[in-house]
C-alpha atoms as a PDB file:
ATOM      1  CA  UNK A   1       0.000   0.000   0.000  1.00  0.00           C
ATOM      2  CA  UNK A   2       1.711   3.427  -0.810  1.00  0.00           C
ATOM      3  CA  UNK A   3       2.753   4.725   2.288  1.00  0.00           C
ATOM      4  CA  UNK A   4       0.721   7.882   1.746  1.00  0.00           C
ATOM      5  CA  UNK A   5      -2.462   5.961   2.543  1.00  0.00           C
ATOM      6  CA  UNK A   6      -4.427   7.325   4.987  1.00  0.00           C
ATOM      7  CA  UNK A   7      -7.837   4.964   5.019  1.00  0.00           C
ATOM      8  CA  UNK A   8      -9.298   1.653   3.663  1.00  0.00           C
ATOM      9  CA  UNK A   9     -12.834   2.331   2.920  1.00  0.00           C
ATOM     10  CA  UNK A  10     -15.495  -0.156   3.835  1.00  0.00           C
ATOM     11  CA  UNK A  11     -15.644  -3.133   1.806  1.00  0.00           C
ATOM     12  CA  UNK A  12     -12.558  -2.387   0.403  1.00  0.00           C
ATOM     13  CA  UNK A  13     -10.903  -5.917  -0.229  1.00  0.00           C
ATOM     14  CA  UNK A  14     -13.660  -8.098   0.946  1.00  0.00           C
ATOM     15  CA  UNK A  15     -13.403 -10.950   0.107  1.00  0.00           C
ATOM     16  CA  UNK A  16      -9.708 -10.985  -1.784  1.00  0.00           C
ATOM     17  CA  UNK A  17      -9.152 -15.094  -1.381  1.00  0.00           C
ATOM     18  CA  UNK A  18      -5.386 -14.453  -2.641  1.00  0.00           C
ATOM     19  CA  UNK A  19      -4.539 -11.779  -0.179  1.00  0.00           C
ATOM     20  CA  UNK A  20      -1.804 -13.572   1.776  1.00  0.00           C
ATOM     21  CA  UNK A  21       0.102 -10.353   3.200  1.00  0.00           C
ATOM     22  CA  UNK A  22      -0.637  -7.303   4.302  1.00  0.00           C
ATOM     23  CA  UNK A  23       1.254  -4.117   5.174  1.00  0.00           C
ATOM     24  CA  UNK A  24       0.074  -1.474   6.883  1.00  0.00           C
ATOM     25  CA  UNK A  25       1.480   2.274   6.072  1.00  0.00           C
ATOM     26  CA  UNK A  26       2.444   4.050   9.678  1.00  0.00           C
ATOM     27  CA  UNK A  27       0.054   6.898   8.042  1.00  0.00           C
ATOM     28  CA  UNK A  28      -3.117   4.919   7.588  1.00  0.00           C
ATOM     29  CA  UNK A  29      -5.685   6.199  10.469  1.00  0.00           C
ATOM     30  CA  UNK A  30      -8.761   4.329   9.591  1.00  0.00           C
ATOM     31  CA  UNK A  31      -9.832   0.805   8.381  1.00  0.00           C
ATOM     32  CA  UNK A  32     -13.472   0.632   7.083  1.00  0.00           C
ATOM     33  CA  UNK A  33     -16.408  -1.606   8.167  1.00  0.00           C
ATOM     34  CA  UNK A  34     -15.770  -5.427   6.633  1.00  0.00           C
ATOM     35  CA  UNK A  35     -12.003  -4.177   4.678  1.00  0.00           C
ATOM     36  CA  UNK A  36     -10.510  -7.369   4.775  1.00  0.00           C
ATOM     37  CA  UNK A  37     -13.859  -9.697   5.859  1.00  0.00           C
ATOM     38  CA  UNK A  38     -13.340 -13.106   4.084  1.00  0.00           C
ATOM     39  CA  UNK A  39      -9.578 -12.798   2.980  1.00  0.00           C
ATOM     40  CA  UNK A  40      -9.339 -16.503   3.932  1.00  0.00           C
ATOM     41  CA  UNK A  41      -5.733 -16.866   2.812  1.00  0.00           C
ATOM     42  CA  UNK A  42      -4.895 -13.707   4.817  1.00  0.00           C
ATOM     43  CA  UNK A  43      -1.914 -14.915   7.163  1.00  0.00           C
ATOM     44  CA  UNK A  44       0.617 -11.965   8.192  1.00  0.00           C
ATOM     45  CA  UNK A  45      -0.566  -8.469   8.464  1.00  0.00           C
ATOM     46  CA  UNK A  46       2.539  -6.031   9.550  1.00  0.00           C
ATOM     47  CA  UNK A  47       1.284  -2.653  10.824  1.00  0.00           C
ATOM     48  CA  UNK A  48       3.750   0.025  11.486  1.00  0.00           C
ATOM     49  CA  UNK A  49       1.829   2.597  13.589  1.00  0.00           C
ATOM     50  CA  UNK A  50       3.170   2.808  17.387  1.00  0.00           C
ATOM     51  CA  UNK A  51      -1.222   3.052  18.340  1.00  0.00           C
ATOM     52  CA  UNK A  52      -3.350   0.977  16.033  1.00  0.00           C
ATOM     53  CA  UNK A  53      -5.536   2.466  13.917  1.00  0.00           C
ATOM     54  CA  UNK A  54     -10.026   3.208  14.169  1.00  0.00           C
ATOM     55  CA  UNK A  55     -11.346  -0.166  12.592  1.00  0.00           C
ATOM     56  CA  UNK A  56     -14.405  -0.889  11.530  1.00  0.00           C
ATOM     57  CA  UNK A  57     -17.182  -3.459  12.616  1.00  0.00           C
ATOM     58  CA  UNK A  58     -16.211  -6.670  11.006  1.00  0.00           C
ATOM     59  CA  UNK A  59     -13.253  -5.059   9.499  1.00  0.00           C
ATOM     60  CA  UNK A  60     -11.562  -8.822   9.686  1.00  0.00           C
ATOM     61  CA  UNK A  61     -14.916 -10.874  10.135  1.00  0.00           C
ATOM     62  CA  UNK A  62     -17.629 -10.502  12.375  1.00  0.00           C
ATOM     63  CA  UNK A  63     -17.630 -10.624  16.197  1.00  0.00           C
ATOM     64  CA  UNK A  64     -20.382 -12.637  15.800  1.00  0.00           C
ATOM     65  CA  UNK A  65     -20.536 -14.390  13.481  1.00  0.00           C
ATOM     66  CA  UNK A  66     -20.191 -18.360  12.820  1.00  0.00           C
ATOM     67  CA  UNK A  67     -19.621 -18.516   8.792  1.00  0.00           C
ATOM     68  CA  UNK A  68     -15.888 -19.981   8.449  1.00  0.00           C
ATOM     69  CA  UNK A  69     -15.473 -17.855   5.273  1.00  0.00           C
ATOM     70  CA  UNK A  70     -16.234 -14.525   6.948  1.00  0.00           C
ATOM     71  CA  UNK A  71     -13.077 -14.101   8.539  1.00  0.00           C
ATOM     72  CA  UNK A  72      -9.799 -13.283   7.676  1.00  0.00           C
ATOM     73  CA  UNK A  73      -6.807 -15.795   7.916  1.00  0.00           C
ATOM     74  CA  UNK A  74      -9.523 -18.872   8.286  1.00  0.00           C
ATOM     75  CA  UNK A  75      -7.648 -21.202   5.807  1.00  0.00           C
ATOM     76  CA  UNK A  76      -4.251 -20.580   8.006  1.00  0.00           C
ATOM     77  CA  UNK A  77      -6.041 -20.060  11.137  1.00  0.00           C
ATOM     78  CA  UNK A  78      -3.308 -20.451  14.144  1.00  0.00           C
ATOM     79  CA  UNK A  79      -0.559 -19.478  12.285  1.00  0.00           C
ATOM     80  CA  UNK A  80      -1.594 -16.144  11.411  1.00  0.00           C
ATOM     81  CA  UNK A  81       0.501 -13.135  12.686  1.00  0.00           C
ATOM     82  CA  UNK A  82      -0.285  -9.684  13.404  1.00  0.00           C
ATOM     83  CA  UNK A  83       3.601  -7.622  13.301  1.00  0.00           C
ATOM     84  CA  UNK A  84       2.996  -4.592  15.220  1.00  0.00           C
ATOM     85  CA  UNK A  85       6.045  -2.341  16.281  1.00  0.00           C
ATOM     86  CA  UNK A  86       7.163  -3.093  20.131  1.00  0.00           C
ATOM     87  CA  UNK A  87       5.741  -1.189  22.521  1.00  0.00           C
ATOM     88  CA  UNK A  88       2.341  -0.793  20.108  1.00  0.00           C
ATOM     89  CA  UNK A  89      -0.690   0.091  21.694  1.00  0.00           C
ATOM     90  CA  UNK A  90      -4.498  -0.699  20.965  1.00  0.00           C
ATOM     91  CA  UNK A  91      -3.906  -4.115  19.463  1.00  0.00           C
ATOM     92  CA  UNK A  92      -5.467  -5.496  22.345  1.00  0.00           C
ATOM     93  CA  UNK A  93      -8.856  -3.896  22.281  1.00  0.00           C
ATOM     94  CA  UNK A  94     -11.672  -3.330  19.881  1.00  0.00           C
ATOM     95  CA  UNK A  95     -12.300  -5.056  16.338  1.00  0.00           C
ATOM     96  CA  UNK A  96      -8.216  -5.634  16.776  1.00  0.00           C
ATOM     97  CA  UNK A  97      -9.061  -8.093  19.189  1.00  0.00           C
ATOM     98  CA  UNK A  98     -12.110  -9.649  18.133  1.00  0.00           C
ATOM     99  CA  UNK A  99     -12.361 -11.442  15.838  1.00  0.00           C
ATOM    100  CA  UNK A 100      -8.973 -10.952  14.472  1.00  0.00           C
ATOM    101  CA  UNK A 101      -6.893 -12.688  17.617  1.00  0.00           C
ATOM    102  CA  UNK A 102      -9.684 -15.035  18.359  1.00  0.00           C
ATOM    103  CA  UNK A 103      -8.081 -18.510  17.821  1.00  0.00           C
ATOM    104  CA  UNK A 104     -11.564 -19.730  16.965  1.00  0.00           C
ATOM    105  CA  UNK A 105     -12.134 -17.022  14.575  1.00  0.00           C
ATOM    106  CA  UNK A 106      -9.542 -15.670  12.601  1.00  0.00           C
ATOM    107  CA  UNK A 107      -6.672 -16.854  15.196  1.00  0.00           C
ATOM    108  CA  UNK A 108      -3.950 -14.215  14.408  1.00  0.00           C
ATOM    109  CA  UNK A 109      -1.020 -14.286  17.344  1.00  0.00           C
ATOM    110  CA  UNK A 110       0.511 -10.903  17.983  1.00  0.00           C
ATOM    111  CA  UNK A 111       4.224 -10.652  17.271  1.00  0.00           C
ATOM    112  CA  UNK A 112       6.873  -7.739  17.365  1.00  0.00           C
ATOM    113  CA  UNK A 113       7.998  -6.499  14.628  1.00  0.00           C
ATOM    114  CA  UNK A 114      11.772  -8.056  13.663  1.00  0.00           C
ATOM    115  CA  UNK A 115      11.619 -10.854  16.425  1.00  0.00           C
ATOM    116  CA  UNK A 116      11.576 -14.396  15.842  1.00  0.00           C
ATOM    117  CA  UNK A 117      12.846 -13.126  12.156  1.00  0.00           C
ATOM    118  CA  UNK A 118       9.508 -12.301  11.373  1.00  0.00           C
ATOM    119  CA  UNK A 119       7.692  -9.407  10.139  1.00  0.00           C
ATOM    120  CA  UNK A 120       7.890  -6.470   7.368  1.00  0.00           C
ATOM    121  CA  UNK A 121      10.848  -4.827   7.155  1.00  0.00           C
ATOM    122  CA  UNK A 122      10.795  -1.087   6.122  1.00  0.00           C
END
């Protein structure tokens, strides 16, 4: 994403069943109501912002939903990672939380950015 980015509008990649990576520009404020809902093959998303962005209901599949194919990361659920910078804030809380780090959901494990030799590099 060009790193002048500054929001995903709603809806905006629903459903991508090929999006396998994401990064995050440390300018992008605001992800949109079901962005990234049904990216199945979703499996690392590296965000660069120190506090995480505004996201959207359902912005990675919906907090209550049961339908496997509504949430992101499904076909690699468990082994999904969210890179966030260390010391990050907000990742914990929110649409961030659920259902993006539910392991029954979309099961994404939150990692800091450049340990384990994982994550985005800049």
């Amino acid at each position: 994403m060009p790193s002048a980015l500054t929001s995903i509008g709603a809806n905006a990649y629903q459903y991508c069943y090929n999006l396998k990576e994401l990064e995050i520009p440390s300018g992008l404020t605001a992800i949109g109501n079901y962005a990234f809902t049904g990216c199945r093959s979703l499996s690392s998303i590296t965000d660069y912002r120190l506090t995480a962005q505004t996201v959207g209901a359902a912005t990675f599949g919906s907090a209550t939903g049961t339908g496997n194919t509504a949430y992101a990361g499904y076909s690699t659920r468990g082994s999904n990672i969210l890179w966030v910078p260390e010391g990050a804030t907000g990742y914990d809380s929110s649409y961030w939380l659920d259902p993006l780090q539910n392991a029954s959901k979309c099961g994404f494990n939150l990692s800091v950015i450049g340990s384990g030799g994982g994550g985005g590099s800049t």
